[in-house]
PDB file of N, CA and C in Angstrom:
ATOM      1  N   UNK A   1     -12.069  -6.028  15.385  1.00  0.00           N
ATOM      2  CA  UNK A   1     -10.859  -6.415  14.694  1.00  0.00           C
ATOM      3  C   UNK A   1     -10.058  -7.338  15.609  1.00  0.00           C
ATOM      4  N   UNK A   2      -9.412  -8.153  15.231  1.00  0.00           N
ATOM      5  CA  UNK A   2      -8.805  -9.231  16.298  1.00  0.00           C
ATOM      6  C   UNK A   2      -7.090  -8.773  16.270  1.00  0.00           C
ATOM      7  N   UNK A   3      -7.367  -8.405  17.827  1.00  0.00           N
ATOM      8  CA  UNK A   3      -6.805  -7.994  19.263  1.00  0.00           C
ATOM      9  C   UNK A   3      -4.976  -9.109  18.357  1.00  0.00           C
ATOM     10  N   UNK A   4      -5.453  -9.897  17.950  1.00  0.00           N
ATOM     11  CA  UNK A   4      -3.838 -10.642  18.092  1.00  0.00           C
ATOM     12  C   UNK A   4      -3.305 -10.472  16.495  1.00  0.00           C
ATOM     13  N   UNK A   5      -3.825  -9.903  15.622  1.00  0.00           N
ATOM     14  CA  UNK A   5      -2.884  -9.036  14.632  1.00  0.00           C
ATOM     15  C   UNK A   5      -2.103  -8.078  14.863  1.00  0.00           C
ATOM     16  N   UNK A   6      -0.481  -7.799  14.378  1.00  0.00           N
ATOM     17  CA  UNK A   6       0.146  -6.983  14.661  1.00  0.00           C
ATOM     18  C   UNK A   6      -0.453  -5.611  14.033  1.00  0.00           C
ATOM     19  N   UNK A   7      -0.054  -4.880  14.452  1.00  0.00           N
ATOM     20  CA  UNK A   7      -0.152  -3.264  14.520  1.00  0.00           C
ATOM     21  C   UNK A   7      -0.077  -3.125  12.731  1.00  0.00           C
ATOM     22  N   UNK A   8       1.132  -3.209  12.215  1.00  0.00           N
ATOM     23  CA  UNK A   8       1.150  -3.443  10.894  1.00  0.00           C
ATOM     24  C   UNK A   8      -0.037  -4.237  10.037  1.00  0.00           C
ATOM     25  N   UNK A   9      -0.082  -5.854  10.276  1.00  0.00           N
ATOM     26  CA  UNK A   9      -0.970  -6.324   9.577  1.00  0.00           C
ATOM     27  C   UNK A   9      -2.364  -5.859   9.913  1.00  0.00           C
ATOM     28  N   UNK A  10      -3.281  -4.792  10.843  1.00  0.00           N
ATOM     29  CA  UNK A  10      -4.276  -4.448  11.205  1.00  0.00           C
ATOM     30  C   UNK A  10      -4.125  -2.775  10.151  1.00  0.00           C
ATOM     31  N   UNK A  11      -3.308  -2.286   9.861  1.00  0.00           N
ATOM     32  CA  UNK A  11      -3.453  -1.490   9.358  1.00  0.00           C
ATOM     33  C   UNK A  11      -3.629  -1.937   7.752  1.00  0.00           C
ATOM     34  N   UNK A  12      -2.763  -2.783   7.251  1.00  0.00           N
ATOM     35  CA  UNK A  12      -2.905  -3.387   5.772  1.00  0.00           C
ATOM     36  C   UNK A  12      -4.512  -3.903   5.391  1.00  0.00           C
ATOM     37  N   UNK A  13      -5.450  -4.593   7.105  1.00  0.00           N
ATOM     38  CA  UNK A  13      -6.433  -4.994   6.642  1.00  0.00           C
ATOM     39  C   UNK A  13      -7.102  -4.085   6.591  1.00  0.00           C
ATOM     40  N   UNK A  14      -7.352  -2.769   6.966  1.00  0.00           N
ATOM     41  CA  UNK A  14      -8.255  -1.300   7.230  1.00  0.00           C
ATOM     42  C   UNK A  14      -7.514  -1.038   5.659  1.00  0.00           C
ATOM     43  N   UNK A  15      -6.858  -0.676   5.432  1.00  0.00           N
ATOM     44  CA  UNK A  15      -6.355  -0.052   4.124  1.00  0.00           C
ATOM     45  C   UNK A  15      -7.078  -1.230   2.728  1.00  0.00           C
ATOM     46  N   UNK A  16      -6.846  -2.606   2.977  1.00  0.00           N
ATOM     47  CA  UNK A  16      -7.461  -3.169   1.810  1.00  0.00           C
ATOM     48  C   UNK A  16      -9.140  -3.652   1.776  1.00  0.00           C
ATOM     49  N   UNK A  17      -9.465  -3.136   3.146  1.00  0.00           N
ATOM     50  CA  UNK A  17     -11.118  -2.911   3.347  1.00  0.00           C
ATOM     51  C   UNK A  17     -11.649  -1.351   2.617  1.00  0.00           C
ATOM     52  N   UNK A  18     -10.873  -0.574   2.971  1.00  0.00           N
ATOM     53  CA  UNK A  18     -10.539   0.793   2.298  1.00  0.00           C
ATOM     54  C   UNK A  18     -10.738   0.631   1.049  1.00  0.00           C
ATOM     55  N   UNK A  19     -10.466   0.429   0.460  1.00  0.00           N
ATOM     56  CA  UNK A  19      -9.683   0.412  -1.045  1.00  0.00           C
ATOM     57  C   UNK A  19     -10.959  -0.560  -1.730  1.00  0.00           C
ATOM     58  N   UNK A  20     -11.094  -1.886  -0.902  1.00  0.00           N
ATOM     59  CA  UNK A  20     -12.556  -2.378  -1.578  1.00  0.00           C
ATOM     60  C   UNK A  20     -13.950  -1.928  -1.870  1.00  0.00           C
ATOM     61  N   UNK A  21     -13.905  -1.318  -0.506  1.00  0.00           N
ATOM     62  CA  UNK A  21     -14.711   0.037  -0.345  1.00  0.00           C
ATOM     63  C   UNK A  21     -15.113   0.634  -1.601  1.00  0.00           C
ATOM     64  N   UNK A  22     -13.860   1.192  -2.164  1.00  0.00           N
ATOM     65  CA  UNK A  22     -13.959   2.520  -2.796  1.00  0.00           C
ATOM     66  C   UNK A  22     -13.848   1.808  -4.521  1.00  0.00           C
ATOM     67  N   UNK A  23     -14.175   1.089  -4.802  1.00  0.00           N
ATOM     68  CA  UNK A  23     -14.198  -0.496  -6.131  1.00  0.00           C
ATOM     69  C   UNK A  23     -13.132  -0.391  -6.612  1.00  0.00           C
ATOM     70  N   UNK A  24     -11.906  -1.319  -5.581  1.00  0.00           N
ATOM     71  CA  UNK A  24     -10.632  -1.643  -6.352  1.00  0.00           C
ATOM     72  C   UNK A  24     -10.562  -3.060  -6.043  1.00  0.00           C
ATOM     73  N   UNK A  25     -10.096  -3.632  -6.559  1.00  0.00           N
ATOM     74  CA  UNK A  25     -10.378  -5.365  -6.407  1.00  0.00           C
ATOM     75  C   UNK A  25      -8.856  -5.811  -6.274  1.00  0.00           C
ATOM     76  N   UNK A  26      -8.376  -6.237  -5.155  1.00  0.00           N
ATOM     77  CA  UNK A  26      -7.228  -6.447  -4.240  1.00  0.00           C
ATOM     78  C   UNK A  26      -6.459  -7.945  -5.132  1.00  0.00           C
ATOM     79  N   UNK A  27      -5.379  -8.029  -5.748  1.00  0.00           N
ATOM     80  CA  UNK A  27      -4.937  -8.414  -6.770  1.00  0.00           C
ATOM     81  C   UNK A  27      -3.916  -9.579  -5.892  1.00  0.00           C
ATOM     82  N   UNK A  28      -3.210  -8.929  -4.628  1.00  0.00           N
ATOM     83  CA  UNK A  28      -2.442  -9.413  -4.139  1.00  0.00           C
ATOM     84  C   UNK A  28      -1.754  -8.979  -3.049  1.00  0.00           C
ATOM     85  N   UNK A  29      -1.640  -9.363  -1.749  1.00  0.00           N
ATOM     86  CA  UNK A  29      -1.121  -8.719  -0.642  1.00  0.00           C
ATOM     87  C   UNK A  29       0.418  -9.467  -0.375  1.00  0.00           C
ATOM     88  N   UNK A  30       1.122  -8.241   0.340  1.00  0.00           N
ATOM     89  CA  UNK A  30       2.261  -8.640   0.845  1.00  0.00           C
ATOM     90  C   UNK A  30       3.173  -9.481  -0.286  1.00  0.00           C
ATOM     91  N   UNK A  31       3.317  -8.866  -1.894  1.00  0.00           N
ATOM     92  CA  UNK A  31       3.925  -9.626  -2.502  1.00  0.00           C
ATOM     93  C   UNK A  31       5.283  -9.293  -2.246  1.00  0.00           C
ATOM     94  N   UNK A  32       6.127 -10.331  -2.175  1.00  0.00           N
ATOM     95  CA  UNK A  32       7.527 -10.687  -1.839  1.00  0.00           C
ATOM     96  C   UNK A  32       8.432 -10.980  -2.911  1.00  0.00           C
ATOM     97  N   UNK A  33       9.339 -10.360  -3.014  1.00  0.00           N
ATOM     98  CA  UNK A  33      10.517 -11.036  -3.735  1.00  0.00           C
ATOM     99  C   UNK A  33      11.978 -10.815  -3.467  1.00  0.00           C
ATOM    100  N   UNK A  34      12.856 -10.955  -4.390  1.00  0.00           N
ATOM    101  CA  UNK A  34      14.160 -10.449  -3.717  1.00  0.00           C
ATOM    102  C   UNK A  34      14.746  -9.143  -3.603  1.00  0.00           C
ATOM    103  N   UNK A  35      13.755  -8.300  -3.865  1.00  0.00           N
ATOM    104  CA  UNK A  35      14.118  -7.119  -3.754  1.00  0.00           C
ATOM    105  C   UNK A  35      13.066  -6.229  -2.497  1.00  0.00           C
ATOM    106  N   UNK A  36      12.470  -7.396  -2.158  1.00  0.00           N
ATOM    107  CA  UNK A  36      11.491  -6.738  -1.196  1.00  0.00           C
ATOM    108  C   UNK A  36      10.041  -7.155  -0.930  1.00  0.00           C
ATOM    109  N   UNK A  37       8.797  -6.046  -0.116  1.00  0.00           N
ATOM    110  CA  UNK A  37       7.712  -6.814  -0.121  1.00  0.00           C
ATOM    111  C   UNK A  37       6.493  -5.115  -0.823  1.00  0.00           C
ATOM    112  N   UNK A  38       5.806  -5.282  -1.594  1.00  0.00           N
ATOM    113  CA  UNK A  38       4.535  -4.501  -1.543  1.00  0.00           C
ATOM    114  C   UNK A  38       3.703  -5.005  -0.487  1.00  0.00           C
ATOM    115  N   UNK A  39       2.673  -4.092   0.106  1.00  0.00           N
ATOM    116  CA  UNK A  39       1.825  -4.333   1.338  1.00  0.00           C
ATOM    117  C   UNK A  39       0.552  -5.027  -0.201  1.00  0.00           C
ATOM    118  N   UNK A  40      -0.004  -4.153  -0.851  1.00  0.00           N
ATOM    119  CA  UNK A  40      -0.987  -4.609  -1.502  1.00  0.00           C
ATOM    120  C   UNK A  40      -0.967  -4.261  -3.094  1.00  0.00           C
ATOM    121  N   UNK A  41      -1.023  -5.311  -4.080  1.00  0.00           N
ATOM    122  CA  UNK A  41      -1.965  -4.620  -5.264  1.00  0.00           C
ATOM    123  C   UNK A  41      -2.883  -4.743  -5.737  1.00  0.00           C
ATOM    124  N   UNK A  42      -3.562  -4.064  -6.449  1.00  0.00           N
ATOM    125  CA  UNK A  42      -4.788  -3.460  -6.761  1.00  0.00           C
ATOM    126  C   UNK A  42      -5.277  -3.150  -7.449  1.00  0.00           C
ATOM    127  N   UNK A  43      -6.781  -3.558  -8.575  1.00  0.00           N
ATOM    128  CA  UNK A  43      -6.788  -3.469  -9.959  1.00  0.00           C
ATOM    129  C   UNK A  43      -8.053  -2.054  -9.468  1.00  0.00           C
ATOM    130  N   UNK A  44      -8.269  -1.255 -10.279  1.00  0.00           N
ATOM    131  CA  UNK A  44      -9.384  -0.533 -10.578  1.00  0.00           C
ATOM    132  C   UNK A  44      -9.604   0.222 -12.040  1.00  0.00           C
ATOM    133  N   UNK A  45     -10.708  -0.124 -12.793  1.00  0.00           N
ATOM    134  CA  UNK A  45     -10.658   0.179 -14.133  1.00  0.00           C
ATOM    135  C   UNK A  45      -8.859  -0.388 -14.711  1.00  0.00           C
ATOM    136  N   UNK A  46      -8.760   0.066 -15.333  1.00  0.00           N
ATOM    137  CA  UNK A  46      -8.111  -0.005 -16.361  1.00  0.00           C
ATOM    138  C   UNK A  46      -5.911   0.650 -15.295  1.00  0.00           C
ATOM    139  N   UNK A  47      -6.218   0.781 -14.502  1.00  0.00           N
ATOM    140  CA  UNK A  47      -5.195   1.166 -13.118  1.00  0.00           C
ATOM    141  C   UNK A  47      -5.250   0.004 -12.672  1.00  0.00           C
ATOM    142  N   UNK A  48      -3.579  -0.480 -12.379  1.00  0.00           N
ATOM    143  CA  UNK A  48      -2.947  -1.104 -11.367  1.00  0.00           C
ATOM    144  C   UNK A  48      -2.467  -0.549 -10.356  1.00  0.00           C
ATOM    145  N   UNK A  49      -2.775  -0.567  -9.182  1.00  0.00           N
ATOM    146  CA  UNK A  49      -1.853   0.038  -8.369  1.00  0.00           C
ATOM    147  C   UNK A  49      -1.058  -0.476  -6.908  1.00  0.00           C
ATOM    148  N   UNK A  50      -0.027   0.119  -7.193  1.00  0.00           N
ATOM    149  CA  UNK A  50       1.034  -0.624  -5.838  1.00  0.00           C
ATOM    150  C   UNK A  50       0.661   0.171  -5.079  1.00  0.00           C
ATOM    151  N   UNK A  51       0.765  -0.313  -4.012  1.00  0.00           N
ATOM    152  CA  UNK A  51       0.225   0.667  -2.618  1.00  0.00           C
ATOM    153  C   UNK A  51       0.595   0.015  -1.088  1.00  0.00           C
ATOM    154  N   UNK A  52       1.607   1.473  -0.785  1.00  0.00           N
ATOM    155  CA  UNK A  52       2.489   0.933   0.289  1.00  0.00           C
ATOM    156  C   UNK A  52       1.398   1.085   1.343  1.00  0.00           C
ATOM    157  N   UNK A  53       1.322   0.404   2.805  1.00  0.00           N
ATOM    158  CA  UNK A  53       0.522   1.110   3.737  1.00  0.00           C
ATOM    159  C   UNK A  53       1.405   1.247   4.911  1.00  0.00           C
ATOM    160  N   UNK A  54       1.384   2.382   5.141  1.00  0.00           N
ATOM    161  CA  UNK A  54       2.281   3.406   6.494  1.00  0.00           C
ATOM    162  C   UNK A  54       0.998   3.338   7.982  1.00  0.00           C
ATOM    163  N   UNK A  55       1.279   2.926   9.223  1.00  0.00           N
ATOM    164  CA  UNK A  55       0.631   3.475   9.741  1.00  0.00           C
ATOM    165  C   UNK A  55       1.527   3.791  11.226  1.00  0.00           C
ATOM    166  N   UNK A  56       1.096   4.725  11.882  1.00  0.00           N
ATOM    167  CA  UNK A  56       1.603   5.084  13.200  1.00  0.00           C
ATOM    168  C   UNK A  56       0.302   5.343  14.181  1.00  0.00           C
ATOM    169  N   UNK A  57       0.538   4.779  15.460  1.00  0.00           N
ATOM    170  CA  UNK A  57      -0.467   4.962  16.634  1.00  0.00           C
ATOM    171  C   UNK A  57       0.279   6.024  17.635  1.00  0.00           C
ATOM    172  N   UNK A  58       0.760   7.247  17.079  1.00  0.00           N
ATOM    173  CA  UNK A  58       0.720   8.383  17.794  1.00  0.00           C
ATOM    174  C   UNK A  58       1.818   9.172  17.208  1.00  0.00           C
ATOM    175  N   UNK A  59       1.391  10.498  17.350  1.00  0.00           N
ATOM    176  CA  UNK A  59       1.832  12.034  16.154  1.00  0.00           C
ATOM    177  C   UNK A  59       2.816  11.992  16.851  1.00  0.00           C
ATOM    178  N   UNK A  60       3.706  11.623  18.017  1.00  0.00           N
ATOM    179  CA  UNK A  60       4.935  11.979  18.382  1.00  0.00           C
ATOM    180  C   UNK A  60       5.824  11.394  17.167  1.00  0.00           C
ATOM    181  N   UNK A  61       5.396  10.589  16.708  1.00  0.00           N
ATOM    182  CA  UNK A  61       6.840   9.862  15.223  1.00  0.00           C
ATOM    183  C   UNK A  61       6.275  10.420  14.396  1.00  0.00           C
ATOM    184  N   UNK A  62       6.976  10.735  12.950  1.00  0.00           N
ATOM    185  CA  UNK A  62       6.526  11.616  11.767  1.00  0.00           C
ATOM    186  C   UNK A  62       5.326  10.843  11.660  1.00  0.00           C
ATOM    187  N   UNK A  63       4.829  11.555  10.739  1.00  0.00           N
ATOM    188  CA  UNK A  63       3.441  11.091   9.882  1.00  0.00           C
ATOM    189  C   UNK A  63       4.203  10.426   9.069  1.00  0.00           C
ATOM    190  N   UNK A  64       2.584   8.745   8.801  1.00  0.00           N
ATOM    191  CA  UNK A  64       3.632   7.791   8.215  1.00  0.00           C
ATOM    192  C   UNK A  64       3.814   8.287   6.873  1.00  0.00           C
ATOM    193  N   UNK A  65       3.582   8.965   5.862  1.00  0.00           N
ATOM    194  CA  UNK A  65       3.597   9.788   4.841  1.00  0.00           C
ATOM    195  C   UNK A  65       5.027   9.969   4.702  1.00  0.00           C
ATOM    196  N   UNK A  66       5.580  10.177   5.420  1.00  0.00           N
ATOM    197  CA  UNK A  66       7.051  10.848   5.809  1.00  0.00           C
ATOM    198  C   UNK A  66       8.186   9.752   5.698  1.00  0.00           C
ATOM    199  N   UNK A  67       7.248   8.460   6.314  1.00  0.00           N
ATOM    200  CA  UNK A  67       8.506   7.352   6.204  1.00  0.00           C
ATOM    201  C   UNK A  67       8.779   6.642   4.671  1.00  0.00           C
ATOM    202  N   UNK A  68       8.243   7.375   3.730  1.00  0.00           N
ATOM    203  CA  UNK A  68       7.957   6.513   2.229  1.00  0.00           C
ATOM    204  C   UNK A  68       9.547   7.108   1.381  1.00  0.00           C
ATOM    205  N   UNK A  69      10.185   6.819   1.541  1.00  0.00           N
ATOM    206  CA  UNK A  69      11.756   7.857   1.089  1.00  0.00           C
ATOM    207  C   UNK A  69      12.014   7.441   0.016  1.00  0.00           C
ATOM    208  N   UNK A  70      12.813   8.323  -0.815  1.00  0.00           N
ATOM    209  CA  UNK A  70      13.463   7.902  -1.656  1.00  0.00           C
ATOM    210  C   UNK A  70      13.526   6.639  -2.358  1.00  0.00           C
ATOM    211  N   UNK A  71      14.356   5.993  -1.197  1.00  0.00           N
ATOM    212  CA  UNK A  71      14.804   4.152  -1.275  1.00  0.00           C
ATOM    213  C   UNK A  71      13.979   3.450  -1.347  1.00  0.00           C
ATOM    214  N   UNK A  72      12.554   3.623  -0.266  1.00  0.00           N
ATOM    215  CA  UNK A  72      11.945   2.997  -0.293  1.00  0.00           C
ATOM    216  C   UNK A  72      10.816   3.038  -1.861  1.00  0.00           C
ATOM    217  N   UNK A  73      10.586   4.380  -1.888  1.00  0.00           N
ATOM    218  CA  UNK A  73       9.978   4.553  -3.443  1.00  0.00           C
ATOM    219  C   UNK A  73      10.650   3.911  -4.670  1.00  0.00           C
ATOM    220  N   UNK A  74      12.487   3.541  -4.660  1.00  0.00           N
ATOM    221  CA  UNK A  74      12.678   2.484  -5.543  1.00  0.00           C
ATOM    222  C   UNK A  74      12.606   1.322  -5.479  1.00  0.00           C
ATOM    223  N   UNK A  75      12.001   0.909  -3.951  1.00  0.00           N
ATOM    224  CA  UNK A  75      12.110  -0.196  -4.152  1.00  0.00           C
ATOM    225  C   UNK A  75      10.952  -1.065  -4.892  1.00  0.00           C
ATOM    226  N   UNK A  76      10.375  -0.283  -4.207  1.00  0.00           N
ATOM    227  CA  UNK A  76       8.749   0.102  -4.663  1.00  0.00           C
ATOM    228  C   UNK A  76       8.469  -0.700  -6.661  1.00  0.00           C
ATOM    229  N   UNK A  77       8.973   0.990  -6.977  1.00  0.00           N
ATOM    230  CA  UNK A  77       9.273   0.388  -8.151  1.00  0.00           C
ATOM    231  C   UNK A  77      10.203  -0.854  -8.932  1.00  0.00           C
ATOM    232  N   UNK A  78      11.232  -1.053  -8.587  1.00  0.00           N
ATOM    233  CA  UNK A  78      11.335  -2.090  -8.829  1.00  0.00           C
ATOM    234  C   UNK A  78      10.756  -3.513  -8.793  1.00  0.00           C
ATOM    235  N   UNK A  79      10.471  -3.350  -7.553  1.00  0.00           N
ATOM    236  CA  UNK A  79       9.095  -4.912  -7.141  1.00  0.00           C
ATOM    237  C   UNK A  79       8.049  -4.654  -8.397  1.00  0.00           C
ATOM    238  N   UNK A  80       7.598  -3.451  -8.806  1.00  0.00           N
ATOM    239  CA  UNK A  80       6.281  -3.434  -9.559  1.00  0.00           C
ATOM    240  C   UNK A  80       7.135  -4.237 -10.931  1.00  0.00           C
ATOM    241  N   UNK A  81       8.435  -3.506 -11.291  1.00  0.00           N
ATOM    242  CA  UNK A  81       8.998  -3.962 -12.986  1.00  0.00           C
ATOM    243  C   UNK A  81       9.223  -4.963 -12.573  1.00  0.00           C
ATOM    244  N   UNK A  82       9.110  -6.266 -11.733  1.00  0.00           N
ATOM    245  CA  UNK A  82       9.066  -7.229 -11.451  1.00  0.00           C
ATOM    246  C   UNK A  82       8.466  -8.324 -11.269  1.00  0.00           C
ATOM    247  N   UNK A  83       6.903  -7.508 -10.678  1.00  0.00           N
ATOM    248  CA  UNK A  83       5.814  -8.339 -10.636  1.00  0.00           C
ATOM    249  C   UNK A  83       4.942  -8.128 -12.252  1.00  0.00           C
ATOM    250  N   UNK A  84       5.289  -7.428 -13.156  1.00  0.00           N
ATOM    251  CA  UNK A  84       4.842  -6.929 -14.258  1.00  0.00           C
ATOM    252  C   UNK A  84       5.300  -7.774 -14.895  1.00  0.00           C
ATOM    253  N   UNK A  85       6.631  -8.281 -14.855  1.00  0.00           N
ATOM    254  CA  UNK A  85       7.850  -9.259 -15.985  1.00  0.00           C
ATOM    255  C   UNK A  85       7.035 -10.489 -15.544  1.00  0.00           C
ATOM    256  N   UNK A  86       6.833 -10.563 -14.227  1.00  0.00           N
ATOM    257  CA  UNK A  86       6.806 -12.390 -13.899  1.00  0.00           C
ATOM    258  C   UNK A  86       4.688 -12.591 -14.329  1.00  0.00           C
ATOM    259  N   UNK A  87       4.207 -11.548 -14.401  1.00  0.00           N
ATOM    260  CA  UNK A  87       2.699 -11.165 -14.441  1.00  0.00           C
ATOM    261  C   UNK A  87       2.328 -10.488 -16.169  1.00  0.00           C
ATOM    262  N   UNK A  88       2.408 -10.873 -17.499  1.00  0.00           N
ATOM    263  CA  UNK A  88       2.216 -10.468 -18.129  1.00  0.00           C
ATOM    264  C   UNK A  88       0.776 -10.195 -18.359  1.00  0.00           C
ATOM    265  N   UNK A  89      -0.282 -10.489 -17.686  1.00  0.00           N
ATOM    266  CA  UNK A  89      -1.444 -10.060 -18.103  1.00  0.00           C
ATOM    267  C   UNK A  89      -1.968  -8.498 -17.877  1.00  0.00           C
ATOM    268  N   UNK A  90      -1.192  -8.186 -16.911  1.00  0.00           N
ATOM    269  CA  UNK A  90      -1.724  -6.688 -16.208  1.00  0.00           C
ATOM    270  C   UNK A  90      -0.095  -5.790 -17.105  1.00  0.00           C
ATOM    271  N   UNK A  91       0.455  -5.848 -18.446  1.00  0.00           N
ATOM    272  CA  UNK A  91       1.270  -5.417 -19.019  1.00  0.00           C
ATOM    273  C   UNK A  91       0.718  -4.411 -19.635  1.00  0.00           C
ATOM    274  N   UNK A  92      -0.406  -4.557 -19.759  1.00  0.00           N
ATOM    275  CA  UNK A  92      -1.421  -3.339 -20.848  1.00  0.00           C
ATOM    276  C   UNK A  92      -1.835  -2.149 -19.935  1.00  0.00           C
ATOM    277  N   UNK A  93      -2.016  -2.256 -18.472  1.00  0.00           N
ATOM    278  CA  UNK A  93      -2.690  -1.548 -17.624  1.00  0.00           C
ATOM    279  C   UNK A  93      -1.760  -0.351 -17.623  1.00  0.00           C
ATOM    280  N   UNK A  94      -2.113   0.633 -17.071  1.00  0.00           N
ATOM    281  CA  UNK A  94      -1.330   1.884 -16.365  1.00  0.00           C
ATOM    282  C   UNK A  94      -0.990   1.645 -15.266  1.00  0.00           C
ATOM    283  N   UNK A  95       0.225   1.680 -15.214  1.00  0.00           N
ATOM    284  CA  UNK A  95       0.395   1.645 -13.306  1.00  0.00           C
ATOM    285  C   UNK A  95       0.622   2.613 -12.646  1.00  0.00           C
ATOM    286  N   UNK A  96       0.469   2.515 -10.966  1.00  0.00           N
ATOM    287  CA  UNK A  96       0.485   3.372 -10.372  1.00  0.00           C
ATOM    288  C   UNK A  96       1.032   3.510  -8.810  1.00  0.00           C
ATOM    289  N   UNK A  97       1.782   4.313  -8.145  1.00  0.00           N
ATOM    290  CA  UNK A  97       2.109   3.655  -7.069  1.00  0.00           C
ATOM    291  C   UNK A  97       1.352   5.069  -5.881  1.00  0.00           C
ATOM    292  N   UNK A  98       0.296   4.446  -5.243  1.00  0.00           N
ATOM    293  CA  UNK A  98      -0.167   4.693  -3.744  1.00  0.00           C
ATOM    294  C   UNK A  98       0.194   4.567  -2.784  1.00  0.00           C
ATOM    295  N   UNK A  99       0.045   5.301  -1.765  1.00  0.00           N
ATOM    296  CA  UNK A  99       0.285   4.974  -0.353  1.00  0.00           C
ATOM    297  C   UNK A  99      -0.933   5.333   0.687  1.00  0.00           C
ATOM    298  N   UNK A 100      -1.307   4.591   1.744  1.00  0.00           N
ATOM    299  CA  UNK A 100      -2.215   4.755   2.123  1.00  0.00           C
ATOM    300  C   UNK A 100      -1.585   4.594   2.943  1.00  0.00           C
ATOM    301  N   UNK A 101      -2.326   6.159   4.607  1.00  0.00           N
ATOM    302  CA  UNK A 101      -1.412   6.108   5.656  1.00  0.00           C
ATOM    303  C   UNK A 101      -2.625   5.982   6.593  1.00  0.00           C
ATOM    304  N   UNK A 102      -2.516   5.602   7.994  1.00  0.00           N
ATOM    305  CA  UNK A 102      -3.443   5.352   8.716  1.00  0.00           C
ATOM    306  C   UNK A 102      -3.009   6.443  10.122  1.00  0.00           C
ATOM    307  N   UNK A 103      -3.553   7.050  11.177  1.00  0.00           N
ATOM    308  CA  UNK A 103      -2.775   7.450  11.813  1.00  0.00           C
ATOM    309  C   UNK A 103      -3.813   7.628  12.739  1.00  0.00           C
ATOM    310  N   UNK A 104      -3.105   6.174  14.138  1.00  0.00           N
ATOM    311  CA  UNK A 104      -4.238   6.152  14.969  1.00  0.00           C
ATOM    312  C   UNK A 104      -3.720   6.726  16.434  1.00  0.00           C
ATOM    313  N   UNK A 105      -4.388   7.977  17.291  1.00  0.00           N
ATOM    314  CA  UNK A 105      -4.294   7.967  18.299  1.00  0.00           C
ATOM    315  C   UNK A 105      -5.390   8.070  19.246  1.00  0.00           C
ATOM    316  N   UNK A 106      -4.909   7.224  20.252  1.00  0.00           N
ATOM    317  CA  UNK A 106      -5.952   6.924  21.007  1.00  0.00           C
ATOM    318  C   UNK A 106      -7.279   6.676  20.438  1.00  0.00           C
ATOM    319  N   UNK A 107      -8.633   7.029  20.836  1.00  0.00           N
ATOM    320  CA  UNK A 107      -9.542   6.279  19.980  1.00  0.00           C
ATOM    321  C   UNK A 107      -9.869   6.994  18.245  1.00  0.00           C
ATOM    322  N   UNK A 108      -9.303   7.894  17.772  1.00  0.00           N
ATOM    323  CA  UNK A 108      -9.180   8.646  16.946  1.00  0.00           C
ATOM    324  C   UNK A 108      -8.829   8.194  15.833  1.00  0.00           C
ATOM    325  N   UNK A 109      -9.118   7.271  14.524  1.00  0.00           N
ATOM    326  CA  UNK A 109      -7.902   6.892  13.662  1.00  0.00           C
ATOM    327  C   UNK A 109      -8.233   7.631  12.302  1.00  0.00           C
ATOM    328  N   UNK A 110      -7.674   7.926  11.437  1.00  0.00           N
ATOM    329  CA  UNK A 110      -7.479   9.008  10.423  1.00  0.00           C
ATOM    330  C   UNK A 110      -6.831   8.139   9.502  1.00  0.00           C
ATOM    331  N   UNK A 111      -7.279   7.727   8.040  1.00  0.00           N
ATOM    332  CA  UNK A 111      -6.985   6.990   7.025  1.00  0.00           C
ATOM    333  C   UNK A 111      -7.026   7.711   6.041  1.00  0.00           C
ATOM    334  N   UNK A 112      -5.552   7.888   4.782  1.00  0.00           N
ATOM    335  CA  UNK A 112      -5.675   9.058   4.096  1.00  0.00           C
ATOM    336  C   UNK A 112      -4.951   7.881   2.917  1.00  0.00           C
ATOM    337  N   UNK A 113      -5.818   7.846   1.625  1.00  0.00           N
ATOM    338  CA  UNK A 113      -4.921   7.259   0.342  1.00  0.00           C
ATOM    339  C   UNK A 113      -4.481   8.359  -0.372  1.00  0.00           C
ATOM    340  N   UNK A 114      -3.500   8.207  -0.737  1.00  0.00           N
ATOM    341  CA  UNK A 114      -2.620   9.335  -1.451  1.00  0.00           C
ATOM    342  C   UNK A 114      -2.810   8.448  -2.637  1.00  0.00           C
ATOM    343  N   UNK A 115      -3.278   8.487  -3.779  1.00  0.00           N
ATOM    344  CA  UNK A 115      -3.392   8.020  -4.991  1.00  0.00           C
ATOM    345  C   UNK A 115      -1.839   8.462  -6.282  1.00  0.00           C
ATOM    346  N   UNK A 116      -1.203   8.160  -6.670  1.00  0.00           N
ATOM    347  CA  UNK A 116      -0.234   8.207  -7.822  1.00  0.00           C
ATOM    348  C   UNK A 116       0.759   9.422  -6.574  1.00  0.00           C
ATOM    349  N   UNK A 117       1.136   8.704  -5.480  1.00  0.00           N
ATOM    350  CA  UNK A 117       1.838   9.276  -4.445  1.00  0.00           C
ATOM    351  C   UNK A 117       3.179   9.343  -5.203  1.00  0.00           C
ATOM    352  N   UNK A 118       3.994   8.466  -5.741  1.00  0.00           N
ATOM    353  CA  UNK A 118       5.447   9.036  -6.643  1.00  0.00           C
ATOM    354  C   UNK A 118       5.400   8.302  -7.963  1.00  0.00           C
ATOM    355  N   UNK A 119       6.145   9.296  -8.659  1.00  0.00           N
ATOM    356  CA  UNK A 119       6.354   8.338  -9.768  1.00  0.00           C
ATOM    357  C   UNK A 119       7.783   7.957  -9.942  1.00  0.00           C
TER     358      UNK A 119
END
């Protein structure tokens, strides 16, 4: 994996290697708007899904699971009723919002998708 990606963007690429992996076909990364950014979305069957990715390189800070709050879960949603308004083709789909946490210490790393993590 190359040494000069940040900590963050190395975890987004393990999470959307993840996720291809497992047959979800990666729709769009790091979408941005004025209310914020999704790390990735993600078509599989007949499921859209938003999917934050959390990761931490050592158990002394919560599990990244822990950092997904409230606020951040609206923001969440909002970006999705957003990218849905400006994206009418994926209007028919079910959506869904994931989080996929990574949690690397030392040579050890542990990757967990939480599938329909809030609604």
């Amino acid at each position: 994996m190359d040494m000069a990606l940040s900590k963050g963007a190395r975890g987004e690429l393990l999470a959307r290697q993840f996720l291809a992996q497992n047959g979800y076909t990666i729709i769009h990364t790091n979408y941005r708007c004025k209310i914020g950014e999704i790390d990735i979305i993600a078509l599989r069957g007949e499921t859209l899904s938003f999917v934050e990715v959390r990761s931490r390189y050592s158990s002394t800070v919560c599990h990244p699971l822990e950092s997904v709050d409230w606020i951040k879960q609206w923001k969440i949603k909002r970006i999705a009723e957003l990218f849905l308004s400006r994206n009418g083709k994926y209007g028919h789909l079910k959506v869904r919002f994931d989080i996929v946490t990574i949690l690397q210490e030392g040579q050890r790393r542990t990757l967990q998708h939480i599938p329909d993590a809030f609604r």
